[in-house]
N, C-alpha and C. Protein backbone atom coordinates (compact mmCIF):
# COMPACT_ATOMS: atom_id res chain seq x y z
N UNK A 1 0.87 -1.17 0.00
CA UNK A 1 0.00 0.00 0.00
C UNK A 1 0.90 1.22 0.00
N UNK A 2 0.79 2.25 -0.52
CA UNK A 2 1.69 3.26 -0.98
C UNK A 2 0.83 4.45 -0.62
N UNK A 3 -0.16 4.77 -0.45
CA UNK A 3 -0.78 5.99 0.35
C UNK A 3 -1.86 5.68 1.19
N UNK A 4 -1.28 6.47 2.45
CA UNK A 4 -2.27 6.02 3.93
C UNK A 4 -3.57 7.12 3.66
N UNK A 5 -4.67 6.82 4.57
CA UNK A 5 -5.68 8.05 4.56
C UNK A 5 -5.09 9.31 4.91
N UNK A 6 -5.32 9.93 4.66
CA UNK A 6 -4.98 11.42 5.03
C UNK A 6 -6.25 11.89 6.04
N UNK A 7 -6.33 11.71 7.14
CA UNK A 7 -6.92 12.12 8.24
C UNK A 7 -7.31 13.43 8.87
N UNK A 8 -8.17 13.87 8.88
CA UNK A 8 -8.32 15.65 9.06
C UNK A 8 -8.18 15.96 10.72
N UNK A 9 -8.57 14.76 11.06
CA UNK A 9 -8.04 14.94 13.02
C UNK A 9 -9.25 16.22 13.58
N UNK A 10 -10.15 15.93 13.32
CA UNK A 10 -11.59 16.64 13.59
C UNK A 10 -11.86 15.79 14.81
N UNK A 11 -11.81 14.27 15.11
CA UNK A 11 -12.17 13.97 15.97
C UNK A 11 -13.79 13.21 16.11
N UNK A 12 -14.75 13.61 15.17
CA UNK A 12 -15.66 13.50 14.68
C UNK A 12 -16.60 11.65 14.66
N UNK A 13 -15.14 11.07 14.70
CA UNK A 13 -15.48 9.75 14.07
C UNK A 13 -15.31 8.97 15.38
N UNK A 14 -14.71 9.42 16.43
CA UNK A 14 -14.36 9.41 17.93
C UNK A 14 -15.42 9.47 18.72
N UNK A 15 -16.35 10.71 17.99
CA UNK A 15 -17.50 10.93 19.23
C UNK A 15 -18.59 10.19 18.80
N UNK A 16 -18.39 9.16 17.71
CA UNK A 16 -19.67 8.74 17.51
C UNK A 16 -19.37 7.33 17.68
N UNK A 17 -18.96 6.38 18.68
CA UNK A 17 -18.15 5.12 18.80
C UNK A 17 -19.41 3.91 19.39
N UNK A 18 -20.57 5.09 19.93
CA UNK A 18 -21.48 4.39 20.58
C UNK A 18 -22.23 2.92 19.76
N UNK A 19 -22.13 2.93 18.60
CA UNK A 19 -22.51 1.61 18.08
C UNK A 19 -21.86 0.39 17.30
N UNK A 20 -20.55 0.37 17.86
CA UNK A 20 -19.40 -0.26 17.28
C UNK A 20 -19.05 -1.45 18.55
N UNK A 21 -19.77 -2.34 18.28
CA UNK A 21 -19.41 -3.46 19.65
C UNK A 21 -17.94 -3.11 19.83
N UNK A 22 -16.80 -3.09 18.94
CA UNK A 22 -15.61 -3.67 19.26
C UNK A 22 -15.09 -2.23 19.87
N UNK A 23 -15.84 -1.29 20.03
CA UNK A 23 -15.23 -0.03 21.24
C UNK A 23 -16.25 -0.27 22.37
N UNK A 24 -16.54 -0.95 22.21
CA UNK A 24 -17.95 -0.70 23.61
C UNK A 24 -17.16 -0.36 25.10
N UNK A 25 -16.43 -0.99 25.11
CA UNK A 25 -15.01 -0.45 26.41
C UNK A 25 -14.50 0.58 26.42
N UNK A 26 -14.50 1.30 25.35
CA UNK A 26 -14.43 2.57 25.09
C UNK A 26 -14.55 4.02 25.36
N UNK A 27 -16.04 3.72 25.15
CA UNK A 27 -17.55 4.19 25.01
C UNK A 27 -17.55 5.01 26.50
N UNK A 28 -17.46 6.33 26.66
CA UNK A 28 -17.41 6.92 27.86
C UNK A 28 -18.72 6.98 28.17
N UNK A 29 -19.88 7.00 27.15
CA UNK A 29 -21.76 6.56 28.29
C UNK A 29 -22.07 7.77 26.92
N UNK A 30 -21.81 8.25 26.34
CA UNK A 30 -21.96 9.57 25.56
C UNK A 30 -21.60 9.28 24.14
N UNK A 31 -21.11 8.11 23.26
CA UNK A 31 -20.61 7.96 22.79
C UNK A 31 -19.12 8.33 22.24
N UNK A 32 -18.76 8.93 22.82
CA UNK A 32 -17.12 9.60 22.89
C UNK A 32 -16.17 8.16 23.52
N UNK A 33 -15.13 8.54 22.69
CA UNK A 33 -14.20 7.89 22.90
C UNK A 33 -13.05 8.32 24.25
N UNK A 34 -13.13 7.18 25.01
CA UNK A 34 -12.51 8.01 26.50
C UNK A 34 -11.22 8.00 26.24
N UNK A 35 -10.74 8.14 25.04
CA UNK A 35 -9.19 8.15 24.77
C UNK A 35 -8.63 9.26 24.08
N UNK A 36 -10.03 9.94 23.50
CA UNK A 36 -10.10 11.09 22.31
C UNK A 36 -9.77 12.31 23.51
N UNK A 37 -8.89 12.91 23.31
CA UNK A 37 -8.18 14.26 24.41
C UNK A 37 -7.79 15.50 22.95
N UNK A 38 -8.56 16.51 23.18
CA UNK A 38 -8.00 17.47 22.16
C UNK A 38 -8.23 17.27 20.97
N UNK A 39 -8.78 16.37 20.38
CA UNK A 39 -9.19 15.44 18.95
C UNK A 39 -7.86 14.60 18.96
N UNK A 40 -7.07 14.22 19.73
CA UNK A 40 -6.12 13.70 19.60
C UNK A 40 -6.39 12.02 20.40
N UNK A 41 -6.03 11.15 19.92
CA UNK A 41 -6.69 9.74 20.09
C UNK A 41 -4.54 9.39 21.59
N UNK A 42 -5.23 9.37 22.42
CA UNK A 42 -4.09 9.09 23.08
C UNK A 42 -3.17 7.75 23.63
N UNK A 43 -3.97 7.23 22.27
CA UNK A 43 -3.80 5.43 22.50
C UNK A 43 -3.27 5.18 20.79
N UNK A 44 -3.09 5.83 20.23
CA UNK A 44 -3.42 6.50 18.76
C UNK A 44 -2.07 4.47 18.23
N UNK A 45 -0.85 4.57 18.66
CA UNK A 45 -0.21 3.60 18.51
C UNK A 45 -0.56 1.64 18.53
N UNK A 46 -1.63 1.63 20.05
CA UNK A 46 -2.04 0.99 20.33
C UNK A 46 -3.53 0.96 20.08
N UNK A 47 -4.55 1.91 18.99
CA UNK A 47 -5.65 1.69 18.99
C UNK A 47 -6.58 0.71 18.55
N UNK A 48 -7.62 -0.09 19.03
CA UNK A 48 -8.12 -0.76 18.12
C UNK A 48 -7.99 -1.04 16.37
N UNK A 49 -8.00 -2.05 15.85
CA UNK A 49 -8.13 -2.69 14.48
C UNK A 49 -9.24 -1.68 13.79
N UNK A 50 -10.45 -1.60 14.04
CA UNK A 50 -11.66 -0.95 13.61
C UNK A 50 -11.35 0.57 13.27
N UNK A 51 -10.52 1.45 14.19
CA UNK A 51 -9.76 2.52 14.26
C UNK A 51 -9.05 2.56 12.81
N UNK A 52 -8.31 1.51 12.57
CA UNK A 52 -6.92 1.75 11.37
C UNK A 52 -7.68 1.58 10.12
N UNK A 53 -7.70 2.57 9.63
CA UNK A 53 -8.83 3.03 8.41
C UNK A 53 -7.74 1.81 7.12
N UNK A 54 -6.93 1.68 7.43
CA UNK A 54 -6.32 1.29 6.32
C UNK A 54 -5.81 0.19 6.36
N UNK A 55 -5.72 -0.59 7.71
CA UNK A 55 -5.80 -2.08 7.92
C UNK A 55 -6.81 -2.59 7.58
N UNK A 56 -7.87 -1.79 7.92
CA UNK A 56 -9.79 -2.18 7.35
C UNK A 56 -9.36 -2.55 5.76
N UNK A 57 -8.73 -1.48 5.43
CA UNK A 57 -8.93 -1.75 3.79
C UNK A 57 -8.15 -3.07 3.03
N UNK A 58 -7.04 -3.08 3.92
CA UNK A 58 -6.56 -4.63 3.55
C UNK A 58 -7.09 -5.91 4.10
N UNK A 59 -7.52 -5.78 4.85
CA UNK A 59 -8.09 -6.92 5.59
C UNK A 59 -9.81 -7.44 4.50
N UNK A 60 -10.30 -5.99 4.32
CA UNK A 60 -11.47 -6.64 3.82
C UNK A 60 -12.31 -5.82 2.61
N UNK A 61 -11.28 -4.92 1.90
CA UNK A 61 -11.99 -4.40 1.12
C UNK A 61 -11.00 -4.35 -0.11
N UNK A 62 -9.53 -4.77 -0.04
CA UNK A 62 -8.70 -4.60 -1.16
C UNK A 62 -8.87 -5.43 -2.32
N UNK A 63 -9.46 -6.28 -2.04
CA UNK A 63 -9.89 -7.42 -3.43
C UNK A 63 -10.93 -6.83 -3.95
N UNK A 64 -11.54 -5.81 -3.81
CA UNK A 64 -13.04 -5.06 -4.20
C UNK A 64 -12.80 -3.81 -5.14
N UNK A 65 -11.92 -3.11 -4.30
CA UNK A 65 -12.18 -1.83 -4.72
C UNK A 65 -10.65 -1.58 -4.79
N UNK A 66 -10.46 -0.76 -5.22
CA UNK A 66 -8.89 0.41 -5.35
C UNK A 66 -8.81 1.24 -4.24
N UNK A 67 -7.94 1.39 -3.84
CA UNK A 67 -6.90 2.09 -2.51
C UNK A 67 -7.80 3.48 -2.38
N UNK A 68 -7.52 4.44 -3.87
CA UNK A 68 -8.05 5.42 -3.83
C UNK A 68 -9.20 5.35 -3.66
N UNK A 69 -10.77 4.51 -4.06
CA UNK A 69 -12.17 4.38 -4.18
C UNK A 69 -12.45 4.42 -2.90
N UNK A 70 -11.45 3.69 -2.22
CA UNK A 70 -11.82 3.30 -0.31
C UNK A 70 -11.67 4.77 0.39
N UNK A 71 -10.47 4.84 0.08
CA UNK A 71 -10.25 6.51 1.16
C UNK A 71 -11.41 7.57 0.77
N UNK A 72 -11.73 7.39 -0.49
CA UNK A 72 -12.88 8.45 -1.12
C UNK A 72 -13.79 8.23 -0.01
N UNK A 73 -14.31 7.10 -0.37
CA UNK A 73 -15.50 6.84 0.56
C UNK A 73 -15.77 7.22 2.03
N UNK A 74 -14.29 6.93 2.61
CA UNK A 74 -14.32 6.87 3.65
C UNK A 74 -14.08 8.24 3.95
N UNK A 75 -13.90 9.16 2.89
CA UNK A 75 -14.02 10.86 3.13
C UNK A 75 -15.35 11.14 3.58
N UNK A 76 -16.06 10.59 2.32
CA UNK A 76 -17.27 11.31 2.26
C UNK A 76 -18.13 10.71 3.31
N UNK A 77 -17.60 9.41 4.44
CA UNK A 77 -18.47 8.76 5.21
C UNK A 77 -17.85 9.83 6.63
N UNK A 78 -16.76 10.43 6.74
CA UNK A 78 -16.13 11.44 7.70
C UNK A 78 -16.74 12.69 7.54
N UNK A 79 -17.15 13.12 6.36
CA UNK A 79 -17.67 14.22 6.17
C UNK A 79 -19.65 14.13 6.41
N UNK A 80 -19.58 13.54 6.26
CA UNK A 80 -21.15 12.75 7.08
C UNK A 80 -21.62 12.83 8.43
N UNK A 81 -20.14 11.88 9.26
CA UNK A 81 -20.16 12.26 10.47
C UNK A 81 -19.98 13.86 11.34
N UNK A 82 -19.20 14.25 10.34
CA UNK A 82 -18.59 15.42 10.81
C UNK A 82 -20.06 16.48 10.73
N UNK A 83 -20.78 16.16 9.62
CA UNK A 83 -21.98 17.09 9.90
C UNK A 83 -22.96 16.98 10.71
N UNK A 84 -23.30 15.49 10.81
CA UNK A 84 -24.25 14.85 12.29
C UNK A 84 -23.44 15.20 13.32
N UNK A 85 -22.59 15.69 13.46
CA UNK A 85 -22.03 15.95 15.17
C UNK A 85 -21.93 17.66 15.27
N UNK A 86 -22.12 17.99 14.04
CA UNK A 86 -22.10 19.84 14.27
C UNK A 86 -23.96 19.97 14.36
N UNK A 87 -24.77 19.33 14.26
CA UNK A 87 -26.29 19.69 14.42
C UNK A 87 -26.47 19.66 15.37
């Protein structure tokens, strides 16, 4: 893989963790991530699998689609969140 996501660090995708079994430990009661400090993920090295936008993509979407088609998506699925959390 030769280009990672480019991440805007909004934080956005952090506060909405509440329906993701594999953060449920997470999950500060609010859906926020009790690790998210400053939009900054403070586990960021050690974070969950579900977290690594781009392990996702090898693990289960690279036989499908192209590198670039995935990150697209996964823009426009950040830019989604990012507007449900400013309403």
């Amino acid at each position: 893989m030769t280009q990672k996501f480019s991440c805007k660090k909004c934080g956005s995708c952090c506060r909405t963790i509440s329906d993701i079994e594999e953060l449920e430990e997470y999950d500060l009661g609010d859906g926020s991530c009790k690790y998210l400090k400053n939009n900054i993920c403070l586990i960021y090295n050690e974070r969950p699998e579900v977290c690594r936008v781009d392990k996702i993509y090898l693990k289960y979407f690279k036989e499908n689609m192209k590198l670039k088609d995935y990150h697209k998506k996964i823009s426009q699925l950040c830019s989604r969140i990012k507007n449900m959390n400013n309403k």
